[in-house]
Protein backbone atom coordinates (compact mmCIF):
# COMPACT_ATOMS: atom_id res chain seq x y z
CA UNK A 1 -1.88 -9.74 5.89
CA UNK A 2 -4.68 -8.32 7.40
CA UNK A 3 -8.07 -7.96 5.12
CA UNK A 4 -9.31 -4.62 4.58
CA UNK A 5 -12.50 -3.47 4.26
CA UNK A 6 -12.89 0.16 6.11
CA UNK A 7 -10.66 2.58 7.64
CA UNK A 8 -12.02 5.50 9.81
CA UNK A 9 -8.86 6.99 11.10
CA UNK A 10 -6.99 10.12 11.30
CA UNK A 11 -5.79 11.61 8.02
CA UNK A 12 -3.06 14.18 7.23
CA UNK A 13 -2.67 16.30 4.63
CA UNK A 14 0.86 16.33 2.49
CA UNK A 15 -0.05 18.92 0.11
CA UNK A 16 3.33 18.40 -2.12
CA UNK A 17 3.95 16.65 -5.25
CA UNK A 18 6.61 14.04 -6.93
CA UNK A 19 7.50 12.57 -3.36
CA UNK A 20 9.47 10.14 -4.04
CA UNK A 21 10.89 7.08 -2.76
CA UNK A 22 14.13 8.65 -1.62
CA UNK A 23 12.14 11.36 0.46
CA UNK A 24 9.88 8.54 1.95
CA UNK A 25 13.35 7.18 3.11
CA UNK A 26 16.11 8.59 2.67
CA UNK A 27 19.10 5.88 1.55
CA UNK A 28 21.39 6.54 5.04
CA UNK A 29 18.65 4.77 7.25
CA UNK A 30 18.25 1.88 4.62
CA UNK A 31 21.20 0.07 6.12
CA UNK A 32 19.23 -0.32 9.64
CA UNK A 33 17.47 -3.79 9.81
CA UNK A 34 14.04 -4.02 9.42
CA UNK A 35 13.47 -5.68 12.09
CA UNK A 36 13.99 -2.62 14.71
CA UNK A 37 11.44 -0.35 12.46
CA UNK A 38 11.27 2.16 9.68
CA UNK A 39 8.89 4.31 10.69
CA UNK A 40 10.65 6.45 12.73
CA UNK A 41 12.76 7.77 9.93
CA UNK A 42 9.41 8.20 7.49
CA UNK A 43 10.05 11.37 5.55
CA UNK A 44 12.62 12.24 7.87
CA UNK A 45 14.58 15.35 6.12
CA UNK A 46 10.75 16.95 6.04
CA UNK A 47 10.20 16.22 9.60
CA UNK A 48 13.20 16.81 10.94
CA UNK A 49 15.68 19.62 11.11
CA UNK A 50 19.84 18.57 10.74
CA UNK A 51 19.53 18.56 15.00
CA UNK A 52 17.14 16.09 14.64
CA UNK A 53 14.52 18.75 16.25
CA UNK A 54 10.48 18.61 14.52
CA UNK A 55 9.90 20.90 12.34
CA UNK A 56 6.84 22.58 12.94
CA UNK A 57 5.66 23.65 9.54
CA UNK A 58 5.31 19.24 8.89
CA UNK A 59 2.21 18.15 8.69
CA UNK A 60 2.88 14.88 10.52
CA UNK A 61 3.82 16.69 13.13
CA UNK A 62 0.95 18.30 14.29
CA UNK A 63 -0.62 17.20 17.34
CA UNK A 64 -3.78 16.48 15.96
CA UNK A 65 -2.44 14.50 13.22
CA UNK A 66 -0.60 11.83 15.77
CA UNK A 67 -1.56 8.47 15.15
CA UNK A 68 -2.44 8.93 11.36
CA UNK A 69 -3.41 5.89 9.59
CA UNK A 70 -4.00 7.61 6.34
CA UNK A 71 -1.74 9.97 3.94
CA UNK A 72 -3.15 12.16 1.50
CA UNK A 73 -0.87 13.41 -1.12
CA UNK A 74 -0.58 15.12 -4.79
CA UNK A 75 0.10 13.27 -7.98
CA UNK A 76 3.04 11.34 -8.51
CA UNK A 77 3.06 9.69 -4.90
CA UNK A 78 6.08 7.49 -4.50
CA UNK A 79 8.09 7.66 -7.75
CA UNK A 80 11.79 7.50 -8.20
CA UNK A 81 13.75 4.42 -7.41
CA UNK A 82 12.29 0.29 -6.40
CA UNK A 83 13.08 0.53 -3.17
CA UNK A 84 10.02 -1.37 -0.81
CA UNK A 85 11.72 -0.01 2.14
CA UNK A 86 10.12 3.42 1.18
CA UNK A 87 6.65 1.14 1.94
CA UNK A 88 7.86 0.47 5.04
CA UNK A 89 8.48 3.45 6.40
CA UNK A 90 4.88 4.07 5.50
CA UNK A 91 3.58 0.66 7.16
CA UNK A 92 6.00 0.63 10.26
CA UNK A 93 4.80 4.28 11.09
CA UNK A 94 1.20 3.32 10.89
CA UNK A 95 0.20 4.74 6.99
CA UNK A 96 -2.48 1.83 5.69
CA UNK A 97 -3.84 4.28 3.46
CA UNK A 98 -2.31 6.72 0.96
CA UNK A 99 -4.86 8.99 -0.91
CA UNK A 100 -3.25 10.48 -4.28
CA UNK A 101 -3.79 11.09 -8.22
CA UNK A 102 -1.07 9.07 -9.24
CA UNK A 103 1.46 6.69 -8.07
CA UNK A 104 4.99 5.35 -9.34
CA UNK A 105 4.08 2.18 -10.19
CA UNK A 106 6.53 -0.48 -8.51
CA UNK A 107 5.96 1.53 -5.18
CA UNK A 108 2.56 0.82 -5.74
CA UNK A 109 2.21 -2.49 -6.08
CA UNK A 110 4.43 -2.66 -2.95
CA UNK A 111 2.24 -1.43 -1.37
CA UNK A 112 -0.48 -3.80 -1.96
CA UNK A 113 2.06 -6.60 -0.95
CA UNK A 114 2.50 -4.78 2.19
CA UNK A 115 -1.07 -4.30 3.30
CA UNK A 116 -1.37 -0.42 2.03
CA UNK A 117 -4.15 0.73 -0.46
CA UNK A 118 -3.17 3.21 -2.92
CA UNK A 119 -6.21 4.72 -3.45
CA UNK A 120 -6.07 6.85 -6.24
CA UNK A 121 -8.59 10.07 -6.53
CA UNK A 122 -8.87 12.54 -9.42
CA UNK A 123 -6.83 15.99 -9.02
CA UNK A 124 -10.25 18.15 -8.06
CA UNK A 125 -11.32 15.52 -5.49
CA UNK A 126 -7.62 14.84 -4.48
CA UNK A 127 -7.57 19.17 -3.41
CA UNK A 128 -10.73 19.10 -2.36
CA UNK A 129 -10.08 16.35 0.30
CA UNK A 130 -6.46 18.25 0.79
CA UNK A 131 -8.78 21.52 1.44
CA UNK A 132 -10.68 20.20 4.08
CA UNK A 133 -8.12 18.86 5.97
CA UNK A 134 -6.18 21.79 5.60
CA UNK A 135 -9.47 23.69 6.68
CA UNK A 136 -10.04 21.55 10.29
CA UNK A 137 -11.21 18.00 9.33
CA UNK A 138 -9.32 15.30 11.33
CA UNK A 139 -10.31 11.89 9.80
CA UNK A 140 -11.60 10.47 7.22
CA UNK A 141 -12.89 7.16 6.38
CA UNK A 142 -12.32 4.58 3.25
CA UNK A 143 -14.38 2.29 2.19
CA UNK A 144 -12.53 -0.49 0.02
CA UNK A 145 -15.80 -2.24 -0.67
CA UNK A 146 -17.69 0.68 -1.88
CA UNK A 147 -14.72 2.41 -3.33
CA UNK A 148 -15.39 5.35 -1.16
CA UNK A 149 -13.70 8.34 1.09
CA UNK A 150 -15.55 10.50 3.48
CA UNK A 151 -13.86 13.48 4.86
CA UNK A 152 -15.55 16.21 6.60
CA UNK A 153 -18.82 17.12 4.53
CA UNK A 154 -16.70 15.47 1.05
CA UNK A 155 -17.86 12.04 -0.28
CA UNK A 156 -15.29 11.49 -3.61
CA UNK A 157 -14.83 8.45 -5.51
CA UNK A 158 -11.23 6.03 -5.53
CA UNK A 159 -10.22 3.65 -8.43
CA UNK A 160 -7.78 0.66 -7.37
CA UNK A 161 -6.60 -2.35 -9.41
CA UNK A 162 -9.59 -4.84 -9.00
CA UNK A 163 -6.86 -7.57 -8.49
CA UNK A 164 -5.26 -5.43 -6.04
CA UNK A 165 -8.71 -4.71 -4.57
CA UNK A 166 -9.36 -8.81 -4.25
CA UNK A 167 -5.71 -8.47 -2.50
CA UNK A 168 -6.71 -6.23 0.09
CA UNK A 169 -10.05 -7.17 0.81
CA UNK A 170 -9.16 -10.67 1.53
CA UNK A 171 -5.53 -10.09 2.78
CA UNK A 172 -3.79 -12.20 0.16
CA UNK A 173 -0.52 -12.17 -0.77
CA UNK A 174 0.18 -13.32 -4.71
CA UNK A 175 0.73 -17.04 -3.51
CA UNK A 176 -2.76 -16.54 -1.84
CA UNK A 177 -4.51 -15.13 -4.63
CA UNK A 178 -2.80 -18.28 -6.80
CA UNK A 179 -4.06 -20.52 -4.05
CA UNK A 180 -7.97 -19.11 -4.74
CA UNK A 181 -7.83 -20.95 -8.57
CA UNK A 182 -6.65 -24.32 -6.75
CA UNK A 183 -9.92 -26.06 -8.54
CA UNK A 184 -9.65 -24.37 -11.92
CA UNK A 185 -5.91 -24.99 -12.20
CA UNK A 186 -6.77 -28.64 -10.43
CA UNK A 187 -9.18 -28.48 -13.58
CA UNK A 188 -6.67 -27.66 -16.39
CA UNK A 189 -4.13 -30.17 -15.14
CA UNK A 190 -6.33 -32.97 -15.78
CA UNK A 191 -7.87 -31.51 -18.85
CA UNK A 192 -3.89 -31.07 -19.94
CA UNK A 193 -3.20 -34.67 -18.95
CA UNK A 194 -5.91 -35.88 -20.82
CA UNK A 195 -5.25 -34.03 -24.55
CA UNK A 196 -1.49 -33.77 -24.37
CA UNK A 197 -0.24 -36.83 -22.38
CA UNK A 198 3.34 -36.78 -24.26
CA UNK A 199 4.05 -33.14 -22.37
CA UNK A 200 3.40 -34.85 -19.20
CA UNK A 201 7.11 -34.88 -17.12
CA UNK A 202 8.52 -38.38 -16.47
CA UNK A 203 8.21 -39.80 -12.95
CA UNK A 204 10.68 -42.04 -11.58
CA UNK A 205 8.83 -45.35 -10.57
CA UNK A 206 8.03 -46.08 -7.11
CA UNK A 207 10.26 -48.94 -5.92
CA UNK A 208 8.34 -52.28 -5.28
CA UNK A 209 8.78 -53.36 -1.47
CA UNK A 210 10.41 -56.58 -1.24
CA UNK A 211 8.45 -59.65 0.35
């Protein structure tokens, strides 16, 4: 994945709470492969109208918010059922940033697996930043190192899981974050081998090479 360490993008503003996985992507489109995209069908039923027209009262589909890297939503972002292809809807469309109160938790930690902070903001801050948006700002910017987010005149505060933060900001995946022990696991092993030999697994001998 790719590290991240600041975002100064476009932001728009979904002022609704409890979306859920379902509404992120709805189940008809999850039979599509992956591999030809899920971002076109991101939110879909609130985009779209049953002739498949824009709706202009979405927020996404305002010309000003084309291109918009980062989401910010109301508490309870991503609940409802497992599904990771509700993440990439979110990551195929461009989202690498969602901005909420609260988050279900297994669509959160998709996220992080998928490259995607879920930044999460206190309710003021989180209508505050919803406010300003809403009142003409266009962008906004995150810092992941200083655990930042500027938006028009606002500078609020974001919490994230620190081993979710080490995640992001180096663009591990878990068997990367495993990998970044190697010498204190190295360490243990031989410790181990040392003070409990007898738990040590059997090894087949190497044959002998004939002469």
């Amino acid at each position: 994945m790719k590290p991240f360490k600041t975002l100064d993008a476009v932001a728009c503003p979904l002022p609704q709470s409890n979306v859920d996985t379902d509404q992120l992507i709805p189940a008809r489109f999850m039979k599509r492969s992956r591999a030809d995209g899920y971002g076109g069908f991101l939110l879909y039923d609130l985009r779209f109208d049953e002739t498949g027209a824009q709706k202009a009262d979405c927020p996404l589909n305002d010309t000003i918010r084309q291109g918009a890297q980062i989401l910010v939503s109301r508490r309870n972002f991503g609940s409802g059922s497992s599904r990771e292809a509700a993440v990439y809807a979110l990551v195929d469309y461009g989202i690498t940033c969602v901005i909420a109160p609260s988050y279900g938790d297994i669509f959160a930690s998709n996220s992080v697996n998928n490259g995607l902070l879920p930044a999460v903001v206190s309710e003021e801050d989180c209508e505050a930043l919803l406010a300003g948006l809403q009142d003409g700002a266009e962008t906004a910017t995150v810092d992941l190192e200083a655990l930042t987010i500027r938006c028009a005149n606002l500078v609020v505060p974001f919490t994230v899981d620190p081993v979710w933060r080490t995640k992001l900001l180096n663009g591990w995946d878990d068997i990367d974050l495993t990998r970044s022990h190697a010498e204190a696991i190295a360490a243990f092993a031989a410790s181990d081998r040392e003070r409990r030999p007898w738990m040590q697994p059997n090894r087949p001998a190497t044959a002998s090479s004939g002469t």
